[in-house]
Protein backbone atom coordinates (compact mmCIF):
# COMPACT_ATOMS: atom_id res chain seq x y z
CA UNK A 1 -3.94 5.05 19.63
CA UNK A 2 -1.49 4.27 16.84
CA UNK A 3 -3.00 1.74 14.31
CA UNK A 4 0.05 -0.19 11.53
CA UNK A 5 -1.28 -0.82 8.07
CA UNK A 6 -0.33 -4.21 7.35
CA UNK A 7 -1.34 -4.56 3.86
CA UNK A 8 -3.16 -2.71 1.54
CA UNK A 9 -4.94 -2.79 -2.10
CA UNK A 10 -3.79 -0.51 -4.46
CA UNK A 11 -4.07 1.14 -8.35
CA UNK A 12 -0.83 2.04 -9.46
CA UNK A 13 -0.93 4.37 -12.68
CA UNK A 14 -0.91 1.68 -15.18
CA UNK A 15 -4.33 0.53 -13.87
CA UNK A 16 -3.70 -2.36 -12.26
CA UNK A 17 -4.44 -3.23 -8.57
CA UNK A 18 -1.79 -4.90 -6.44
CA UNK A 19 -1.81 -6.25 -3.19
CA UNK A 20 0.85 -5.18 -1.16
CA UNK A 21 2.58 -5.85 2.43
CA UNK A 22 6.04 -6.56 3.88
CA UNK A 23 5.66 -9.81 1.99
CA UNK A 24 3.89 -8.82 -1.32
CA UNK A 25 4.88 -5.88 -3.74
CA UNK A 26 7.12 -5.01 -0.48
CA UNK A 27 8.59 -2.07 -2.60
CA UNK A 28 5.22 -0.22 -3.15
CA UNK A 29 4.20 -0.64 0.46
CA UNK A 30 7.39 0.85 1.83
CA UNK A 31 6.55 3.19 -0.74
CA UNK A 32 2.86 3.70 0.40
CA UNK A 33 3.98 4.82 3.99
CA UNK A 34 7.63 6.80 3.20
CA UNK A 35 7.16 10.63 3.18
CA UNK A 36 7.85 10.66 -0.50
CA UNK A 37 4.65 8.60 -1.73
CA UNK A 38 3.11 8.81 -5.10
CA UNK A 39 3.32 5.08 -5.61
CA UNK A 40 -0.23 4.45 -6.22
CA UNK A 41 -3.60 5.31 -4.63
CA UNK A 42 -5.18 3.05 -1.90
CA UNK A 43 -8.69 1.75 -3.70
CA UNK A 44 -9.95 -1.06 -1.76
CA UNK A 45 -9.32 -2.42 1.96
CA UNK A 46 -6.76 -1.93 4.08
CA UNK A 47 -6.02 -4.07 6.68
CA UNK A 48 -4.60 -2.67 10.15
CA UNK A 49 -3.14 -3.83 13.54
């Protein structure tokens, strides 16, 4: 089974948590799931498909 994050909460290094998806913050979630990462660590929910 393949499960798609559709949006996540994250910390980025300044200490601030952002919600991102393909609407919100799209940059850091296309960030969040290219092979480079480093964007920001995951620290609350994700929500999948």
């Amino acid at each position: 089974m393949h499960e798609t994050v559709l949006e996540a909460e994250i910390l980025t290094g300044d200490r601030e948590v952002l919600v991102c998806s393909e609407k919100k913050n799209a940059d850091l979630f296309f960030g969040l799931n290219s092979t480079t990462g480093g964007v920001g660590k995951v620290s609350g929910d994700l929500e999948m498909e």
